[in-house]
PDB file of N, CA and C in Angstrom:
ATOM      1  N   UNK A   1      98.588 111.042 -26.477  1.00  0.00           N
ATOM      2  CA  UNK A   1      99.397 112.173 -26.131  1.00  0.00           C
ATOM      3  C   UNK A   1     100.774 111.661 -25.725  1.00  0.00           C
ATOM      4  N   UNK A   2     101.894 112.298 -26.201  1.00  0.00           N
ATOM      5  CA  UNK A   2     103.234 111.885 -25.781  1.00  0.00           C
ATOM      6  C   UNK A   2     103.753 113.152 -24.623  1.00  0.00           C
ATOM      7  N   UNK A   3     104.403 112.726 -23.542  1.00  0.00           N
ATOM      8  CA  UNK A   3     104.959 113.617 -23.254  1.00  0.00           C
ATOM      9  C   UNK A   3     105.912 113.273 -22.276  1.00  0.00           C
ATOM     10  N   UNK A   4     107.042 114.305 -22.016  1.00  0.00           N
ATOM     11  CA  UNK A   4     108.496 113.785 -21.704  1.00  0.00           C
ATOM     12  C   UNK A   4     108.367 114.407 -20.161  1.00  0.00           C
ATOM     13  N   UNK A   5     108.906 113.362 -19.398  1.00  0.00           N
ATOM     14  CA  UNK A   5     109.159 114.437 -18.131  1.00  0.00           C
ATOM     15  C   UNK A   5     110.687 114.108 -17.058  1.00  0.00           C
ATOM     16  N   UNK A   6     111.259 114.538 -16.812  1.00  0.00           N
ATOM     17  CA  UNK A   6     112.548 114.499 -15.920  1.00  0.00           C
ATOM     18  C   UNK A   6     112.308 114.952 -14.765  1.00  0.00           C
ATOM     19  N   UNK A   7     113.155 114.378 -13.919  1.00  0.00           N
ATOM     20  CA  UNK A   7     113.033 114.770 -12.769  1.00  0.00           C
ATOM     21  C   UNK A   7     114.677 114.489 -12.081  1.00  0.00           C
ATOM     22  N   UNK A   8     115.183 116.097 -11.636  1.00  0.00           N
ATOM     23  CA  UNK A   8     116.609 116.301 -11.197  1.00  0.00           C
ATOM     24  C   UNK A   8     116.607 116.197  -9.587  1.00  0.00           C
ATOM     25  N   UNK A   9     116.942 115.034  -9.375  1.00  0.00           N
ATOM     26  CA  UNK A   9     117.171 114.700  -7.773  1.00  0.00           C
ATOM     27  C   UNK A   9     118.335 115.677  -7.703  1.00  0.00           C
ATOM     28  N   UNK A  10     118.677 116.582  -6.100  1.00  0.00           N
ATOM     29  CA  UNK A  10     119.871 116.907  -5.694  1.00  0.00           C
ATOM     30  C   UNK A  10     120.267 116.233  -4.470  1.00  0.00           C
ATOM     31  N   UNK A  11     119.396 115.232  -4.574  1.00  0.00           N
ATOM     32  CA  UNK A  11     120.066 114.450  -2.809  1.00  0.00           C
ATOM     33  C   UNK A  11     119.857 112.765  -3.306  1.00  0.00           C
ATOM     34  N   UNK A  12     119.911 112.270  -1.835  1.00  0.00           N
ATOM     35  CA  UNK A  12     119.143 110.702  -2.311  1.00  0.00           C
ATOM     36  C   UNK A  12     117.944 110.205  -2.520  1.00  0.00           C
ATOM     37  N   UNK A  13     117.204 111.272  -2.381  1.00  0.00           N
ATOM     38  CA  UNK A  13     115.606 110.958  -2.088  1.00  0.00           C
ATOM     39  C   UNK A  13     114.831 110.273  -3.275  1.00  0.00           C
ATOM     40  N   UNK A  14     114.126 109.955  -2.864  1.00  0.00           N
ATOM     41  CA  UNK A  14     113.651 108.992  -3.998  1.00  0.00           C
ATOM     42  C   UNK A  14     111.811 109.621  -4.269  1.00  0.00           C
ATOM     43  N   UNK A  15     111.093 109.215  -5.769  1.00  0.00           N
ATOM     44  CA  UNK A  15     110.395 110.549  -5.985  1.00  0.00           C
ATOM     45  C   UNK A  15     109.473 109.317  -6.734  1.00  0.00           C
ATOM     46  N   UNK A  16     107.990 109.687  -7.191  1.00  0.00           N
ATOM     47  CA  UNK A  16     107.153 108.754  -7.730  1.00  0.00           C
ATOM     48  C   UNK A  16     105.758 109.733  -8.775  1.00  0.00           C
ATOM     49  N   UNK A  17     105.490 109.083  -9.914  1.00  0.00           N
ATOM     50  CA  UNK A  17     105.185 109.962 -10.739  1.00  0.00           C
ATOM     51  C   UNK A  17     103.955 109.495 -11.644  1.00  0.00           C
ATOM     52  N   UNK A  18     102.813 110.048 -11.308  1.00  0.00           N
ATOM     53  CA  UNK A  18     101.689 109.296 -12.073  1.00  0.00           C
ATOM     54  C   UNK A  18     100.563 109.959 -12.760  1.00  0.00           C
ATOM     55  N   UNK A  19      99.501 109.602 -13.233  1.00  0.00           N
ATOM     56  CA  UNK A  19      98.705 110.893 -13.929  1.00  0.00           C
ATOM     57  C   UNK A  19      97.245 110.661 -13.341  1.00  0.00           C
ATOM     58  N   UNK A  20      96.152 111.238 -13.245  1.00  0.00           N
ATOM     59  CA  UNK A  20      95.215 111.136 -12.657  1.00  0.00           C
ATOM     60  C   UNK A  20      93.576 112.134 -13.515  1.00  0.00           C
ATOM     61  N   UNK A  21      92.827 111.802 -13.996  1.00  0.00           N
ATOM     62  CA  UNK A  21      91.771 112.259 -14.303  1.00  0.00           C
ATOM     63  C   UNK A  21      90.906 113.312 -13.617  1.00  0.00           C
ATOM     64  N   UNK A  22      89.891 113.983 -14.113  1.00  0.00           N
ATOM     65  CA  UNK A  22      89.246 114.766 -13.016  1.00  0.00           C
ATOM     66  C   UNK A  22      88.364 114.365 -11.899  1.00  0.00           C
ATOM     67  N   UNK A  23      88.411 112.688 -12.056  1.00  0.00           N
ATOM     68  CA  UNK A  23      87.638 112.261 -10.843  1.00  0.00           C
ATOM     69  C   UNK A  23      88.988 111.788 -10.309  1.00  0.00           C
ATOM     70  N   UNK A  24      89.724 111.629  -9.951  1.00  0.00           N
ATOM     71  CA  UNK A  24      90.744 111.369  -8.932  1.00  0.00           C
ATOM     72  C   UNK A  24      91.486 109.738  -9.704  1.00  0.00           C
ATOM     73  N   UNK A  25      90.955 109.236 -11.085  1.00  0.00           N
ATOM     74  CA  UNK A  25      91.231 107.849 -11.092  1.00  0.00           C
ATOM     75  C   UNK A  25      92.800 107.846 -11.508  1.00  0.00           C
ATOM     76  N   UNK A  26      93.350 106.718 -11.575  1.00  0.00           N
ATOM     77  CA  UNK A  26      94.641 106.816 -12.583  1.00  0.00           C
ATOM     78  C   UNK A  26      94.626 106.671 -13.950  1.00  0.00           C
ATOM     79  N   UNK A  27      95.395 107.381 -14.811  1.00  0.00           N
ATOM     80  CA  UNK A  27      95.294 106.871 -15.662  1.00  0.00           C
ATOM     81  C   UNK A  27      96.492 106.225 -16.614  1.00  0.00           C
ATOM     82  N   UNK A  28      96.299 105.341 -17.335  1.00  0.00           N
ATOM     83  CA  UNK A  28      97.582 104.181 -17.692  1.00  0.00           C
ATOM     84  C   UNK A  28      98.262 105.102 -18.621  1.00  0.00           C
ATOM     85  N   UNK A  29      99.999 104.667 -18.674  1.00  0.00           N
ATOM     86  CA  UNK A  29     100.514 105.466 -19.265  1.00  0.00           C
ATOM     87  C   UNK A  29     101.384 104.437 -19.860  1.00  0.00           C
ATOM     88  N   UNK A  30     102.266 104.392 -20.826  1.00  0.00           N
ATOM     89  CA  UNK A  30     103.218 103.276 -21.671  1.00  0.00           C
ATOM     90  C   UNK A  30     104.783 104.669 -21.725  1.00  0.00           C
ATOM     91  N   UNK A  31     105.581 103.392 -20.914  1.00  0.00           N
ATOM     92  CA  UNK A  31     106.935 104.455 -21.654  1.00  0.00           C
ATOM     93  C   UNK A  31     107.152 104.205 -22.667  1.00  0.00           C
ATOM     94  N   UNK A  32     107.954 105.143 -23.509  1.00  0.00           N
ATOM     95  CA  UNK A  32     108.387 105.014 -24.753  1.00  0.00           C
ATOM     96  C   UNK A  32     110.389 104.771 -24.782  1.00  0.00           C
ATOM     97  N   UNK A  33     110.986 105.623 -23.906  1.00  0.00           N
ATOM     98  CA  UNK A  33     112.175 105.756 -23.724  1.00  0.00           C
ATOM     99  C   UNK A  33     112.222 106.065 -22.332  1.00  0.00           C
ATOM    100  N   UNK A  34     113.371 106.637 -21.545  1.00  0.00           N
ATOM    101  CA  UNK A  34     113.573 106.443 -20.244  1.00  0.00           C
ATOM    102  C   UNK A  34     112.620 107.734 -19.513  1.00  0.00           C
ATOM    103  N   UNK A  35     112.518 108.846 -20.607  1.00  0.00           N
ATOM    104  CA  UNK A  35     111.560 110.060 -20.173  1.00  0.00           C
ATOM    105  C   UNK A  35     110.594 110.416 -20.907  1.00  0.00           C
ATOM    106  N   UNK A  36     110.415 109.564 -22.177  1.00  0.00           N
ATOM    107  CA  UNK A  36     108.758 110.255 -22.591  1.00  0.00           C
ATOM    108  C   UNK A  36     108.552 108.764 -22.729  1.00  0.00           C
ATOM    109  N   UNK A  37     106.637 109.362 -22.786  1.00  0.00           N
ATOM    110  CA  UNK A  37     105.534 108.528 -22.004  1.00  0.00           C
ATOM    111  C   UNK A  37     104.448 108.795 -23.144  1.00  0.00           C
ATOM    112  N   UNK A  38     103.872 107.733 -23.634  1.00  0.00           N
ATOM    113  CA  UNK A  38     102.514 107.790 -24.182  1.00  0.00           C
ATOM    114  C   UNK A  38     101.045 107.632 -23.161  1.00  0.00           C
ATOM    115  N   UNK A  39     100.270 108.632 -23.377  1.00  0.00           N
ATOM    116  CA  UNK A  39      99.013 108.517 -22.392  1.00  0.00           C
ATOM    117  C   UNK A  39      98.109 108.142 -23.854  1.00  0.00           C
ATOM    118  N   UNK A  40      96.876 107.784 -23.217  1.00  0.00           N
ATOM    119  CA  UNK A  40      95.627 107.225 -24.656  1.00  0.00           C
ATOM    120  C   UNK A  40      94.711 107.762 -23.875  1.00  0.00           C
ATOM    121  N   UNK A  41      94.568 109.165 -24.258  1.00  0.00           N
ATOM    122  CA  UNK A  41      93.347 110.142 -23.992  1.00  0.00           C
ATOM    123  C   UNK A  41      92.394 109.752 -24.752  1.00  0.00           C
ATOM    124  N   UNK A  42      91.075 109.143 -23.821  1.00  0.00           N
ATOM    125  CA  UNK A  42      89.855 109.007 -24.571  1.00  0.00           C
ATOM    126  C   UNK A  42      88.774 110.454 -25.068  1.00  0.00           C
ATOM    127  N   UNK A  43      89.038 111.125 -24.356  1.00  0.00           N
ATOM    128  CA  UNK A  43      88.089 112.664 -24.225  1.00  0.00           C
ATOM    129  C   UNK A  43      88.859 113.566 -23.527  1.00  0.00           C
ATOM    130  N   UNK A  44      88.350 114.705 -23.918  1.00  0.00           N
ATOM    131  CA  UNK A  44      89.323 115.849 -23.543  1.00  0.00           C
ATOM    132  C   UNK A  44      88.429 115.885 -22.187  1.00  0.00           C
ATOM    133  N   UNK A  45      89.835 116.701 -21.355  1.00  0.00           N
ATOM    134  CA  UNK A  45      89.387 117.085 -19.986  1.00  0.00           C
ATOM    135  C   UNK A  45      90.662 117.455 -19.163  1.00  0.00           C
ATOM    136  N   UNK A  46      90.532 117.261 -18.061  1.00  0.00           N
ATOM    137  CA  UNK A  46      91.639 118.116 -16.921  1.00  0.00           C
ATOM    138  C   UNK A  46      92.256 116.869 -16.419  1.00  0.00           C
ATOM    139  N   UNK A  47      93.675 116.681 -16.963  1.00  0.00           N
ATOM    140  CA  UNK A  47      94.414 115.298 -16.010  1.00  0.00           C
ATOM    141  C   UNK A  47      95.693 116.175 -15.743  1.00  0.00           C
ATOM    142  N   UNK A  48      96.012 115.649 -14.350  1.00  0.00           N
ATOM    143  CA  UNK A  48      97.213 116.300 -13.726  1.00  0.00           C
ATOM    144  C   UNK A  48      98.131 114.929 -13.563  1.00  0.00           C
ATOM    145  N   UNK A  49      99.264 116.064 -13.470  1.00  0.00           N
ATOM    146  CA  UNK A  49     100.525 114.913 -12.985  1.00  0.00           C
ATOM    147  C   UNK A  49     100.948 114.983 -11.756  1.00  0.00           C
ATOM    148  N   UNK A  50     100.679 113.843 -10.802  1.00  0.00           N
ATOM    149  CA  UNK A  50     101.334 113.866  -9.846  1.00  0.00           C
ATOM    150  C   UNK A  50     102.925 113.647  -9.462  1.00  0.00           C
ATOM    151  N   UNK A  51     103.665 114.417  -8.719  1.00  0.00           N
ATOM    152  CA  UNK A  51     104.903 113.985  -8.564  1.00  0.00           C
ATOM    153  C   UNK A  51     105.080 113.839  -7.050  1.00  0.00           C
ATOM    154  N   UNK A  52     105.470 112.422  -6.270  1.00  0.00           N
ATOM    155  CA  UNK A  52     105.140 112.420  -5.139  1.00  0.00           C
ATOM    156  C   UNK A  52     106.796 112.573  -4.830  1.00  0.00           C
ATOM    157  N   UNK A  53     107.517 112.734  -3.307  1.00  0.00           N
ATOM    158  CA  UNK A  53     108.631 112.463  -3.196  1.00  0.00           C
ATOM    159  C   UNK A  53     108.990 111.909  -1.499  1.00  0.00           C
ATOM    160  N   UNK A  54     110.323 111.340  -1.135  1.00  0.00           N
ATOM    161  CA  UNK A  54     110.277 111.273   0.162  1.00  0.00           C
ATOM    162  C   UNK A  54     111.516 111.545   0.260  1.00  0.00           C
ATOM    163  N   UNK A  55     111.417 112.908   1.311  1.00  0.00           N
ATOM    164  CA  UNK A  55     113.326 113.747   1.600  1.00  0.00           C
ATOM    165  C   UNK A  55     114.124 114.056   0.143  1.00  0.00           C
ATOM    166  N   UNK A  56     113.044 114.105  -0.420  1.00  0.00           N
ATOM    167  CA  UNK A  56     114.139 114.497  -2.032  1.00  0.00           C
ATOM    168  C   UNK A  56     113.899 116.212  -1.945  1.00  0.00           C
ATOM    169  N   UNK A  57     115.329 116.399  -2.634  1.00  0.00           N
ATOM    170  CA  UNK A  57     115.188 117.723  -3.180  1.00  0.00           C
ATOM    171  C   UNK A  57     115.398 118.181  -4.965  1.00  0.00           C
ATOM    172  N   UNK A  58     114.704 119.153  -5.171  1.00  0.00           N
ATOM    173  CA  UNK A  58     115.260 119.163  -6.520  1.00  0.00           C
ATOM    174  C   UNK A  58     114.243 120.018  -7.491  1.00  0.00           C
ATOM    175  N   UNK A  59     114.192 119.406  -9.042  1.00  0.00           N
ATOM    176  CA  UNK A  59     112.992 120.197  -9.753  1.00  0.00           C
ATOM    177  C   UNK A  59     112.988 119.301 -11.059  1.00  0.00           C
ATOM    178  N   UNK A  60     111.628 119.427 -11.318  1.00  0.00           N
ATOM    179  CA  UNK A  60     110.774 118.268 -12.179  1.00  0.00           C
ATOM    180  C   UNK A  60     110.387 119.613 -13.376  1.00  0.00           C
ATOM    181  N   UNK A  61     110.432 118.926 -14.936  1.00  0.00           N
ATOM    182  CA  UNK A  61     110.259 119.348 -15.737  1.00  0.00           C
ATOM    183  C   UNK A  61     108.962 118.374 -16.590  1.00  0.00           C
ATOM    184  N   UNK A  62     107.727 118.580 -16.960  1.00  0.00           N
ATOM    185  CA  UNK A  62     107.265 117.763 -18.093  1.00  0.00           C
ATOM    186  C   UNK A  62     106.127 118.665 -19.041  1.00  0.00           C
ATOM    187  N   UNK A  63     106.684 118.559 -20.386  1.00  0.00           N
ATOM    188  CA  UNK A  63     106.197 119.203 -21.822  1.00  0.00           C
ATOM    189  C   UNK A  63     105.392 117.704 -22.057  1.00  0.00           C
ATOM    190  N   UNK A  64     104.746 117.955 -23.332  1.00  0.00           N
ATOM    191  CA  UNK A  64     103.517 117.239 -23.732  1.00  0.00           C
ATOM    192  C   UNK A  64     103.357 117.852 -24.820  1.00  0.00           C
ATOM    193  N   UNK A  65     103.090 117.124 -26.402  1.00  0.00           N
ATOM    194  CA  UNK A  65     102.225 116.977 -27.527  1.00  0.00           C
ATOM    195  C   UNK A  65     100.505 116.327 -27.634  1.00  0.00           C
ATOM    196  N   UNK A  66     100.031 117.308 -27.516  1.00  0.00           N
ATOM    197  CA  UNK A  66      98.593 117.130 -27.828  1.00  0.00           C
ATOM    198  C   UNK A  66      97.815 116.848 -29.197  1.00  0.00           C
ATOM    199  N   UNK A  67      98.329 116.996 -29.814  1.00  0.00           N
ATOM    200  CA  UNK A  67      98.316 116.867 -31.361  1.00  0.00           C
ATOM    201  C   UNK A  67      97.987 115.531 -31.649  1.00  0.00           C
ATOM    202  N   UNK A  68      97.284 115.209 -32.302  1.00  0.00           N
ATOM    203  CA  UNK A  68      96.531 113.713 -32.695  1.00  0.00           C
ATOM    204  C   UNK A  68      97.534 113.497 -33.855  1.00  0.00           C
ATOM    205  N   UNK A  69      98.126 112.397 -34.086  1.00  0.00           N
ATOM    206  CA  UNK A  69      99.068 111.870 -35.296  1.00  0.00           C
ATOM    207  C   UNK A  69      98.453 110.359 -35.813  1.00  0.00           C
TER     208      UNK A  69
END
């Protein structure tokens, strides 16, 4: 699965960004360019993206291709 995500700081805060399975594990991701990301989905299921931050303000965008190529 490829998918792109940004994230628009409006201050200095600094922000951290990872993906996680339905049991809580991580799962590995490869960048491709500075905002999209290849994941290697073994089986379908429910993975979320975490976006952590500290004193940041702002708003996070991420789309995704599911499509097998």
């Amino acid at each position: 699965m490829i998918f792109t995500r940004q994230f628009h700081a409006e201050n200095g805060g600094g922000h951290g960004f990872h993906i996680v399975d339905e049991k809580g594990r991580y799962v590995g991701v490869q960048s491709i360019s500075e905002d999209r990301m290849k994941m290697n989905v073994k089986k379908a299921g429910i993975y979320r993206a975490i976006v952590t931050g500290d004193e940041v303000a702002g708003s996070f965008y991420i789309s995704w291709n599911s499509e097998n190529k």
